[in-house]
N, C-alpha and C. Protein backbone atom coordinates (compact mmCIF):
# COMPACT_ATOMS: atom_id res chain seq x y z
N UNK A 1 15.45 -31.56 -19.42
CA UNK A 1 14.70 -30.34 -19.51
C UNK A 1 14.25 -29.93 -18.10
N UNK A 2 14.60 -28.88 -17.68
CA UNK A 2 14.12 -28.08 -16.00
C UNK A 2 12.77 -27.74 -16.38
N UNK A 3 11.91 -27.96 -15.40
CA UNK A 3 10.58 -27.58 -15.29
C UNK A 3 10.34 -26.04 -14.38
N UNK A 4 10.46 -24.53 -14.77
CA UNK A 4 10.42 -23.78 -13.96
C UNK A 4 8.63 -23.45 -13.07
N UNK A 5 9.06 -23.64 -11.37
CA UNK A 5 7.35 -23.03 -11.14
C UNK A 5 7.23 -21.51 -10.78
N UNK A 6 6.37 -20.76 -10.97
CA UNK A 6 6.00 -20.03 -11.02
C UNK A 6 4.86 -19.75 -9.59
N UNK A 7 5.46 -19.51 -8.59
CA UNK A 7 5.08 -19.26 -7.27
C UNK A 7 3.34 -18.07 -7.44
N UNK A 8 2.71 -18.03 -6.94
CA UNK A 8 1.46 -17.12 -7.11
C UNK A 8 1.01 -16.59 -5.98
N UNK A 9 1.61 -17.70 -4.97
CA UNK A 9 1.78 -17.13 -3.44
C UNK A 9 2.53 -16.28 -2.68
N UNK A 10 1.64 -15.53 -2.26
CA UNK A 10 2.70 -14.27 -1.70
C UNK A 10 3.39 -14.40 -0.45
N UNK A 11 4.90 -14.02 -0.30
CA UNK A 11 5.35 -14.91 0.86
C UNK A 11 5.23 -13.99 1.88
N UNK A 12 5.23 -14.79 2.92
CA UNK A 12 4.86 -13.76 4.64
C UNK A 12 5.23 -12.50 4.67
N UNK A 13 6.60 -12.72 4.76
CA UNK A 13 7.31 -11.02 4.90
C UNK A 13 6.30 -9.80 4.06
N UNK A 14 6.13 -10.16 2.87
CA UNK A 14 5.29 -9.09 1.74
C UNK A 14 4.32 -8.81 2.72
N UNK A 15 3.45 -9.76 3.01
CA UNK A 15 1.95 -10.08 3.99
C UNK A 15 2.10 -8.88 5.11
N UNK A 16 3.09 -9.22 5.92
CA UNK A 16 2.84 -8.38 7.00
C UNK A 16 3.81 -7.05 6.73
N UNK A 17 4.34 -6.58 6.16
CA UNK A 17 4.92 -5.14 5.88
C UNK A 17 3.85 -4.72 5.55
N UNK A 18 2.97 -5.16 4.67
CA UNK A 18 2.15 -4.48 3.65
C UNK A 18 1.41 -4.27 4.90
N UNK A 19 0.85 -5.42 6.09
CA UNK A 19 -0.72 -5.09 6.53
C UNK A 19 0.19 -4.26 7.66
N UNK A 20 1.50 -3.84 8.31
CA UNK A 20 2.33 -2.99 9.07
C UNK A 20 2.17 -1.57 8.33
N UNK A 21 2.23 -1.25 7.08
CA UNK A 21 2.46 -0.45 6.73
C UNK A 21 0.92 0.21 6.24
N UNK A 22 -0.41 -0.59 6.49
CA UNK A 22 -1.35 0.07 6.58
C UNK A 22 -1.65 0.53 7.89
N UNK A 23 -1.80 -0.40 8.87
CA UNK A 23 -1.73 0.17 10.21
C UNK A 23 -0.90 1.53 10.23
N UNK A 24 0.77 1.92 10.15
CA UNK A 24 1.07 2.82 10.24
C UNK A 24 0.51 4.42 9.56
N UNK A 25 0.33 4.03 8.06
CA UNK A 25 -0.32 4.88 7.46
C UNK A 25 -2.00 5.50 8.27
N UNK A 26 -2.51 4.49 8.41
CA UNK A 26 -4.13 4.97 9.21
C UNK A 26 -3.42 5.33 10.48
N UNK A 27 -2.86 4.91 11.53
CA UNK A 27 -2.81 5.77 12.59
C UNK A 27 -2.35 7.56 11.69
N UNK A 28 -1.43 7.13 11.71
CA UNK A 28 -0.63 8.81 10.96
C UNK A 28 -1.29 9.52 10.53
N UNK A 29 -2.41 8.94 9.61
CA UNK A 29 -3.34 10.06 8.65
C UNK A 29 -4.32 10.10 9.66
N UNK A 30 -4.63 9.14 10.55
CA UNK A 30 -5.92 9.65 11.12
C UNK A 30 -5.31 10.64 12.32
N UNK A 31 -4.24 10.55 12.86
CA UNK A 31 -3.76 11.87 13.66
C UNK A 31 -3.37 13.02 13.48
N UNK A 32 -2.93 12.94 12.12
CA UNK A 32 -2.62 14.13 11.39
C UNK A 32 -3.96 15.42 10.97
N UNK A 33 -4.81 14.36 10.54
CA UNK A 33 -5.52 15.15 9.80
C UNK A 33 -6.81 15.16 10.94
N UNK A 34 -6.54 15.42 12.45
CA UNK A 34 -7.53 16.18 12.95
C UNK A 34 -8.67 14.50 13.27
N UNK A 35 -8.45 13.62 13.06
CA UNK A 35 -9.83 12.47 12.72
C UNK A 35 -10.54 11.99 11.88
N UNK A 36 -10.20 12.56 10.68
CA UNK A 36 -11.33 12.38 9.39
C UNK A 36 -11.05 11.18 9.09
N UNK A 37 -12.47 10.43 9.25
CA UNK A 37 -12.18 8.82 8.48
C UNK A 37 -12.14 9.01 7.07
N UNK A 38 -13.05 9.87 6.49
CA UNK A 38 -12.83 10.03 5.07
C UNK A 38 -11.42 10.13 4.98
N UNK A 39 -10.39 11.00 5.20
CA UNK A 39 -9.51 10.91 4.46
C UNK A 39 -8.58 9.74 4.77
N UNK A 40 -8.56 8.97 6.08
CA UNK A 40 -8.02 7.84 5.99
C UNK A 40 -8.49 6.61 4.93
N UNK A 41 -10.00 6.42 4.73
CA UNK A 41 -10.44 5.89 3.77
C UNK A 41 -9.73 6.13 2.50
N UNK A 42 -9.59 7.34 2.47
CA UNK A 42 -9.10 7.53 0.47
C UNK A 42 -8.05 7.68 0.30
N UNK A 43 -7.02 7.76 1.25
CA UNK A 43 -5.77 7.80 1.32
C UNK A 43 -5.17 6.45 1.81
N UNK A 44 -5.37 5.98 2.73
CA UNK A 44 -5.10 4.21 3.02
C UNK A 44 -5.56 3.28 2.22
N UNK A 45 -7.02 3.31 2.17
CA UNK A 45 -7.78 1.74 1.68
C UNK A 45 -8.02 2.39 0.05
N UNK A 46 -8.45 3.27 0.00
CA UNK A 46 -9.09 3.70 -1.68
C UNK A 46 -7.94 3.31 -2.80
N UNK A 47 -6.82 4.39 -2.11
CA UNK A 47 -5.94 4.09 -3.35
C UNK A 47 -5.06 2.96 -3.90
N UNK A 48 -5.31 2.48 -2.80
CA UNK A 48 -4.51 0.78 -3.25
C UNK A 48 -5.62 0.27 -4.01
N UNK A 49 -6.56 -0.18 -3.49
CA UNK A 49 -7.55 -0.76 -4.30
C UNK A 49 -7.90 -0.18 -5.97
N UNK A 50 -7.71 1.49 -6.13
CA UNK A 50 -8.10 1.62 -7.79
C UNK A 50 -6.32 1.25 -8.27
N UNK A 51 -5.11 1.60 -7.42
CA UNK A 51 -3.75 0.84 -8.34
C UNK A 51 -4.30 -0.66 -8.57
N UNK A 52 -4.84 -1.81 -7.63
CA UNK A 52 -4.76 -2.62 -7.76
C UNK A 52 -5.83 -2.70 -9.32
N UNK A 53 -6.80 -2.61 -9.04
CA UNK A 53 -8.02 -2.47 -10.57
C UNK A 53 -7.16 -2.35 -11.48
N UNK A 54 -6.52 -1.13 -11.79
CA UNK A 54 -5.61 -0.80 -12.78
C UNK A 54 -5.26 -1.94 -13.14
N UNK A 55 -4.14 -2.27 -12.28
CA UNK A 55 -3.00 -3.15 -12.70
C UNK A 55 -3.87 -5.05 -13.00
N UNK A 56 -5.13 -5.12 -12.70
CA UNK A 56 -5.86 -5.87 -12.82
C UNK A 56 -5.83 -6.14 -14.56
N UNK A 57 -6.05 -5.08 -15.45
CA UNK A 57 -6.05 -5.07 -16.59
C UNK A 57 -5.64 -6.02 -17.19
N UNK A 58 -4.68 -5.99 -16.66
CA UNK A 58 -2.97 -6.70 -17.55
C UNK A 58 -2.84 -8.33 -16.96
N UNK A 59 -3.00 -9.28 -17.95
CA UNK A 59 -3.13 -10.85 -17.09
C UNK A 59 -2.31 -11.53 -15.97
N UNK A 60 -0.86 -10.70 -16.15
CA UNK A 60 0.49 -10.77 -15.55
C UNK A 60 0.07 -10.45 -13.69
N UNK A 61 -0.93 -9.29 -13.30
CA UNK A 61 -0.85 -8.65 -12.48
C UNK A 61 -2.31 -9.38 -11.66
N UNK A 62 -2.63 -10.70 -12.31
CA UNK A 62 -3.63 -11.07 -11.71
C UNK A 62 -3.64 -12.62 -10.35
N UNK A 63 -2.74 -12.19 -10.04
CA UNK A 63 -2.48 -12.96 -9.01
C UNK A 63 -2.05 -12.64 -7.89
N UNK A 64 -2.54 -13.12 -6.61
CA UNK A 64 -2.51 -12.86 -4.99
C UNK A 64 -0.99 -12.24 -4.59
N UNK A 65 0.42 -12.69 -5.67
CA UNK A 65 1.63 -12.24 -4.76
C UNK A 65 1.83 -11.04 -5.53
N UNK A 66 1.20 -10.99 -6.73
CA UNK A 66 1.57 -9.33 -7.57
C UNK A 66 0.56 -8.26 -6.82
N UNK A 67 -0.47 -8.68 -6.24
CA UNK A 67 -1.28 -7.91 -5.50
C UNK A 67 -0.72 -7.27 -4.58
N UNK A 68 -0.31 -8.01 -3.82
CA UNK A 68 0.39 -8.04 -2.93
C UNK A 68 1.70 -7.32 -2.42
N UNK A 69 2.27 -7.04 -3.64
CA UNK A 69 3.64 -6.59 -3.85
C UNK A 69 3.07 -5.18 -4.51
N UNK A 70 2.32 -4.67 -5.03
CA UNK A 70 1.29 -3.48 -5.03
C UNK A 70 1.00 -2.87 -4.05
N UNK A 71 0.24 -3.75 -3.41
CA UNK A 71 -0.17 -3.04 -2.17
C UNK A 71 0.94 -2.40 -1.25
N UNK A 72 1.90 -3.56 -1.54
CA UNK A 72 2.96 -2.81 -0.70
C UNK A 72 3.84 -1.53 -1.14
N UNK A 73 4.40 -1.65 -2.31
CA UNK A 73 4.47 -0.14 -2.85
C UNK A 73 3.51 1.06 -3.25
N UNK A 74 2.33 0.76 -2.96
CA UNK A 74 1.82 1.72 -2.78
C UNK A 74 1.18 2.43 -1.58
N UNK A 75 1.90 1.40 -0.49
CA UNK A 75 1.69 1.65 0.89
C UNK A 75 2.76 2.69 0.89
N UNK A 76 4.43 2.51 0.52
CA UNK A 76 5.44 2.88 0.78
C UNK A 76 5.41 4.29 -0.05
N UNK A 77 4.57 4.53 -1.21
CA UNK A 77 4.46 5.84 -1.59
C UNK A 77 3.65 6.62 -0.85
N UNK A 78 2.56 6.14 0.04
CA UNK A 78 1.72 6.99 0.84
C UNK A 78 2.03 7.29 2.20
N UNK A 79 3.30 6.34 2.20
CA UNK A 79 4.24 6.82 3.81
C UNK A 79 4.76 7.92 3.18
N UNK A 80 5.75 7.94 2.84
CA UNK A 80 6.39 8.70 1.87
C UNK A 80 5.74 10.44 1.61
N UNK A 81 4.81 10.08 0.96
CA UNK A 81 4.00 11.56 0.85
C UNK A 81 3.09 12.12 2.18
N UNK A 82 2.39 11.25 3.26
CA UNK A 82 2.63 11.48 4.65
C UNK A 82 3.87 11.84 5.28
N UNK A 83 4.93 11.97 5.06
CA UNK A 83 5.97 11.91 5.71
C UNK A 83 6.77 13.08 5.14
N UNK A 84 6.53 13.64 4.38
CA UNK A 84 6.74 14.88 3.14
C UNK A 84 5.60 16.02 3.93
N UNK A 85 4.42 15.55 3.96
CA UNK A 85 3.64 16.44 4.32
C UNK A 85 3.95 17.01 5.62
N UNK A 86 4.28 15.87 6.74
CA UNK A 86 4.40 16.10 8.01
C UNK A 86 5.66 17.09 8.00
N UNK A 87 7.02 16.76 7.54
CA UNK A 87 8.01 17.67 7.61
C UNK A 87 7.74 19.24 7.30
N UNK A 88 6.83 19.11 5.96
CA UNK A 88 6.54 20.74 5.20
C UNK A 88 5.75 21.53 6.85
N UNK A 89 5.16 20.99 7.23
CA UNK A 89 4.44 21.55 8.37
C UNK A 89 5.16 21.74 10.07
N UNK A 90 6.70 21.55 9.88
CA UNK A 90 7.13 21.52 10.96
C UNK A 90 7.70 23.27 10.58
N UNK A 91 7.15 23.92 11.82
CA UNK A 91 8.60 24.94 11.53
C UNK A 91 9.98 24.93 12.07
N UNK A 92 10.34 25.72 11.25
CA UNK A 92 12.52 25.62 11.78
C UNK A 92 12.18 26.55 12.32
């Protein structure tokens, strides 16, 4: 009989994209938008934290590498919609 483990630790690479891809996001939003810490606050740090709550719900999503792997796609949707915004504002 195989004994499968079930890892809970989140491995490096996840670690630093995710904390790369907040750095990138706060510089961007905070240059974009003129300086406002508010909106770097609610756009960087806020919204990961209420996905993460959310996904807290559910027993599956309660561990450090599912966090983790959250944070990081929801880093990559807020590049993403930074990066949408920035183009709409370029003119041709």
């Amino acid at each position: 009989m195989e004994t499968i483990t079930i890892t809970t630790k989140p491995s490096k690479i996840v670690i630093s994209i995710s904390v790369i891809l907040v750095l990138i996001n706060s510089f961007i939003s905070f240059i974009f938008w003129g300086g406002s810490v508010m909106y770097v606050l609610g756009n960087v740090f806020l919204l990961p934290l209420v996905v993460i709550a959310i996904s807290s719900l559910f027993k599956v999503y309660r561990n450090w590498r599912s966090r983790w792997i959250i944070i990081l796609n929801t880093m990559l949707v807020v590049w993403i919609s930074l990066f949408g915004n920035f183009m709409s504002r370029i003119s041709v």
